[in-house]
N, C-alpha and C. Protein backbone atom coordinates (compact mmCIF):
# COMPACT_ATOMS: atom_id res chain seq x y z
N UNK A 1 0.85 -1.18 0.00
CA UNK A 1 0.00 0.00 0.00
C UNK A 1 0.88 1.24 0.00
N UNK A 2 0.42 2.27 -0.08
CA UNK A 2 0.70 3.72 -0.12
C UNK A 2 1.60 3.92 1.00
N UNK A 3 0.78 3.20 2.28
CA UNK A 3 1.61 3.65 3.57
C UNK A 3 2.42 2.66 3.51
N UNK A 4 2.49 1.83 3.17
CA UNK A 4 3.73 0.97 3.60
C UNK A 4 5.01 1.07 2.91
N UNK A 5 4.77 1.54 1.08
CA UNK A 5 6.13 2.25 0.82
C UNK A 5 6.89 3.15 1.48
N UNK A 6 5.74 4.25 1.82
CA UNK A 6 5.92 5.55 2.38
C UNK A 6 7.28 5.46 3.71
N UNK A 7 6.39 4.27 4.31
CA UNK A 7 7.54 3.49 6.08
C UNK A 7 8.60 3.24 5.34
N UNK A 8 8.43 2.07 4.38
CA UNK A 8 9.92 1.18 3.85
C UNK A 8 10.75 2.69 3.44
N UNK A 9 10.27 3.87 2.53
CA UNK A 9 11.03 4.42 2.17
C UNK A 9 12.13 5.55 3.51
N UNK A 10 11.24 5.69 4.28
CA UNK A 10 11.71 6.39 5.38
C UNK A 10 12.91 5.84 6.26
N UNK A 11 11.99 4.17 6.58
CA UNK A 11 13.28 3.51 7.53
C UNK A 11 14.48 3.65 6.83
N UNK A 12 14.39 3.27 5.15
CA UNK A 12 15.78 2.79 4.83
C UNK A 12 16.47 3.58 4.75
N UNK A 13 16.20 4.91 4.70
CA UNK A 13 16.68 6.15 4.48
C UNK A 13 17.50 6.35 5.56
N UNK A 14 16.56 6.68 6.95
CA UNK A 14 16.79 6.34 8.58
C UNK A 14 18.12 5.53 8.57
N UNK A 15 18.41 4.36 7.66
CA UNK A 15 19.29 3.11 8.40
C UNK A 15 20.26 3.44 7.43
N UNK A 16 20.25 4.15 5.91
CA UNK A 16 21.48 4.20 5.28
C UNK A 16 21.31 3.10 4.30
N UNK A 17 20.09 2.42 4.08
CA UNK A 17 19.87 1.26 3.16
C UNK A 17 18.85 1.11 2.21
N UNK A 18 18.96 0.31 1.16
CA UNK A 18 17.81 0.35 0.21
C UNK A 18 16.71 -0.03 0.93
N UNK A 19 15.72 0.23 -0.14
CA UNK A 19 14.53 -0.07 0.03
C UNK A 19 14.16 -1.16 -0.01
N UNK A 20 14.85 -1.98 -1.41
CA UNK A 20 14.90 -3.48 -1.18
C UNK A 20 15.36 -4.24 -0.72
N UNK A 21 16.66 -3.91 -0.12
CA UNK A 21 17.27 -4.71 0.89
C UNK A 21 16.16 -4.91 2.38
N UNK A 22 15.91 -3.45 2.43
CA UNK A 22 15.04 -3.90 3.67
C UNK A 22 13.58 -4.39 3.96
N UNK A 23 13.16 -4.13 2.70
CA UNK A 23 11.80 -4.88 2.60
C UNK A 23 12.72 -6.66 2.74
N UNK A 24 13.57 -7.22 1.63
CA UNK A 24 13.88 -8.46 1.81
C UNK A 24 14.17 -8.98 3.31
N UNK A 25 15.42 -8.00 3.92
CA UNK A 25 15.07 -8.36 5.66
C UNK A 25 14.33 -8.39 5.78
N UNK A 26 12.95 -7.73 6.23
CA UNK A 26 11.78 -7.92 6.67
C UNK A 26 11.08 -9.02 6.51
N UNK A 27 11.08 -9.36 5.38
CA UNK A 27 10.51 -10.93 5.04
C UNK A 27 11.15 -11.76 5.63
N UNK A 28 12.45 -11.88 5.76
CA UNK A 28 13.09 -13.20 6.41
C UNK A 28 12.42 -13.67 7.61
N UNK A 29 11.43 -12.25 8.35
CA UNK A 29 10.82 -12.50 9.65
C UNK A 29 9.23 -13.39 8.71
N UNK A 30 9.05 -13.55 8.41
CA UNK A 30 7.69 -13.58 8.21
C UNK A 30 7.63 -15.05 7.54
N UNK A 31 7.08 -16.34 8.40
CA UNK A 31 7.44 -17.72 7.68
C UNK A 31 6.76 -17.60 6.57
N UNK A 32 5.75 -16.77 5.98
CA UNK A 32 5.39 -17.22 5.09
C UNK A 32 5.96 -16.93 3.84
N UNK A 33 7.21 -15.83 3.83
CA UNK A 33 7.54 -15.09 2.93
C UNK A 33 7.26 -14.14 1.71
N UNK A 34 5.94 -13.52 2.48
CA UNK A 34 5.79 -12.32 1.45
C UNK A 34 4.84 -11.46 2.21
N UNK A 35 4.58 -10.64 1.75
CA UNK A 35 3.72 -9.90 2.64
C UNK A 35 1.85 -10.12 1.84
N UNK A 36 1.34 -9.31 2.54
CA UNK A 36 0.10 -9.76 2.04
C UNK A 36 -0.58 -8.32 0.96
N UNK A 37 -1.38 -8.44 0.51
CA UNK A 37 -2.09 -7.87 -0.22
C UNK A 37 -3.38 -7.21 0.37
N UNK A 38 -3.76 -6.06 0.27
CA UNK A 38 -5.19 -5.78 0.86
C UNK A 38 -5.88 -6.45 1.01
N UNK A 39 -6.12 -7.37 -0.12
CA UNK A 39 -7.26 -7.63 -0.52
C UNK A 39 -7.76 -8.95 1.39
N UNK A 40 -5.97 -9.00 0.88
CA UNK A 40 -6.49 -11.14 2.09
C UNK A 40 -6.74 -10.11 3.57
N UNK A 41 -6.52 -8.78 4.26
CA UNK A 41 -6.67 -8.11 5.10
C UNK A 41 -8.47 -7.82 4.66
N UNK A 42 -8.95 -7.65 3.97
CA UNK A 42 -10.21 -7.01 3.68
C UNK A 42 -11.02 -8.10 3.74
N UNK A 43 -10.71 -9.52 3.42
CA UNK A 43 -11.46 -10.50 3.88
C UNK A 43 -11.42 -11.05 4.82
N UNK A 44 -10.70 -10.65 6.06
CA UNK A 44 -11.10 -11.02 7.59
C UNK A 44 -11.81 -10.06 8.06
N UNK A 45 -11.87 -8.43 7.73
CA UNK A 45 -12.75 -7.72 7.80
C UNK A 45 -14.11 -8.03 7.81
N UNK A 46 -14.08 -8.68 6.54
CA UNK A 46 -15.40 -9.10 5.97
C UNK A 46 -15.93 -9.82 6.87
N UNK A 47 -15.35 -10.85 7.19
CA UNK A 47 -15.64 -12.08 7.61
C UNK A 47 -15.99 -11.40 9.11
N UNK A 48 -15.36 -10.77 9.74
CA UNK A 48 -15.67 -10.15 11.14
C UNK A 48 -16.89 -8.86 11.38
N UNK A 49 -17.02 -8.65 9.89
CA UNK A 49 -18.40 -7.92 10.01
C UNK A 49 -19.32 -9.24 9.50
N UNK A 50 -19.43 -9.98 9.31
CA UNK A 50 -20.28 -10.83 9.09
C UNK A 50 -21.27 -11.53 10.17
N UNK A 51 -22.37 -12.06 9.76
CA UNK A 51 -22.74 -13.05 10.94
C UNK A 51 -22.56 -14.01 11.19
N UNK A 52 -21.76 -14.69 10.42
CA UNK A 52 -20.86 -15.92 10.51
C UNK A 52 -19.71 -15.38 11.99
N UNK A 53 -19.40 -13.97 12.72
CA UNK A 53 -18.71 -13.47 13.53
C UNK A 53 -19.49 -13.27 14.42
N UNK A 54 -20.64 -13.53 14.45
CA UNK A 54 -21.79 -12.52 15.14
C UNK A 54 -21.44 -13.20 16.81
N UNK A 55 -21.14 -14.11 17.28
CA UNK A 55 -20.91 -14.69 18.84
C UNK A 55 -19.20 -14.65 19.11
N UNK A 56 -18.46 -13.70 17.78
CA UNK A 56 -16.93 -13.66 18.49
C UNK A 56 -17.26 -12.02 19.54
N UNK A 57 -16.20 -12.82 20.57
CA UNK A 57 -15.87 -11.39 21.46
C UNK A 57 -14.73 -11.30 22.17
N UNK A 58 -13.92 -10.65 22.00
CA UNK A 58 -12.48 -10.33 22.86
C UNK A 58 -11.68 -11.00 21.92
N UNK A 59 -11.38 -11.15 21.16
CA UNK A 59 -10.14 -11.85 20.54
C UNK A 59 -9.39 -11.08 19.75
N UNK A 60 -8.06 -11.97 19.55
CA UNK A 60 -6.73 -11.03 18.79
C UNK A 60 -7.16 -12.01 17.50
N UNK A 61 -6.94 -11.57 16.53
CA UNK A 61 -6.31 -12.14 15.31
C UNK A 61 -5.77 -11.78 14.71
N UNK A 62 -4.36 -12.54 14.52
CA UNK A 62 -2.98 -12.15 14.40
C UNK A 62 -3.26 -12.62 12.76
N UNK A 63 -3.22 -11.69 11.50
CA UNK A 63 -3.01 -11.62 10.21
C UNK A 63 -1.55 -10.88 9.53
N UNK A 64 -0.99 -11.96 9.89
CA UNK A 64 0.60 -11.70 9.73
C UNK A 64 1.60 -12.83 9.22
N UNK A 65 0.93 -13.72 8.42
CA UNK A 65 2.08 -14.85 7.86
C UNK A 65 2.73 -15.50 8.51
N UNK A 66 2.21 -15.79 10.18
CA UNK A 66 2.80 -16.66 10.95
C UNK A 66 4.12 -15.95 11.80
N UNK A 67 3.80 -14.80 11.51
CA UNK A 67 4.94 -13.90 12.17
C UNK A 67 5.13 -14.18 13.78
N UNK A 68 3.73 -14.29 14.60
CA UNK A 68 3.49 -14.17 16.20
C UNK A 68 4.15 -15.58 16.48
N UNK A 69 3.44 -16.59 15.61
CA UNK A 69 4.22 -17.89 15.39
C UNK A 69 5.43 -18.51 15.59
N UNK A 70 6.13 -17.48 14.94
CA UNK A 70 7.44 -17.93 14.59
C UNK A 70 8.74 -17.72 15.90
C-alpha cells in the first residue's frame, strides 16, 4: 500500500539502506515469505463484520504470515 512504501522508504533512508534490501530483511521475519495484499486483510474484515462473527468477542487475530508464530 501507499503507507507501507511511504515506512519502507523512510526507515531505509533512517538506516542508510535500500529499500529493497530492507523490505527483503523484513521478510526473512515472516514464515510465510511475502507480505500480504489488501485484498487477504479485507477478507477477515469481511468475515468479522459478518454473521458468521456474530458470537466472536475479545479476541486477537494475528493476520501476519505466521509472524506471532514464529
Amino acid at each position: 500500500t501507499p503507507m507501507q512504501a511511504r515506512v519502507l522508504r523512510e526507515v531505509s533512508a533512517s538506516r542508510g539502506t535500500s529499500v529493497e534490501e530492507l523490505a527483503a530483511a523484513r521478510l526473512t521475519s515472516v514464515p510465510m515469505g511475502r507480505t500480504a495484499p489488501p485484498s487477504e486483510m479485507a477478507g477477515v474484515v469481511a468475515w468479522l463484520l459478518s454473521d458468521e462473527a456474530a458470537y466472536m468477542t475479545g479476541q486477537v487475530i494475528n493476520v501476519d504470515g505466521g509472524l506471532v508464530m514464529w
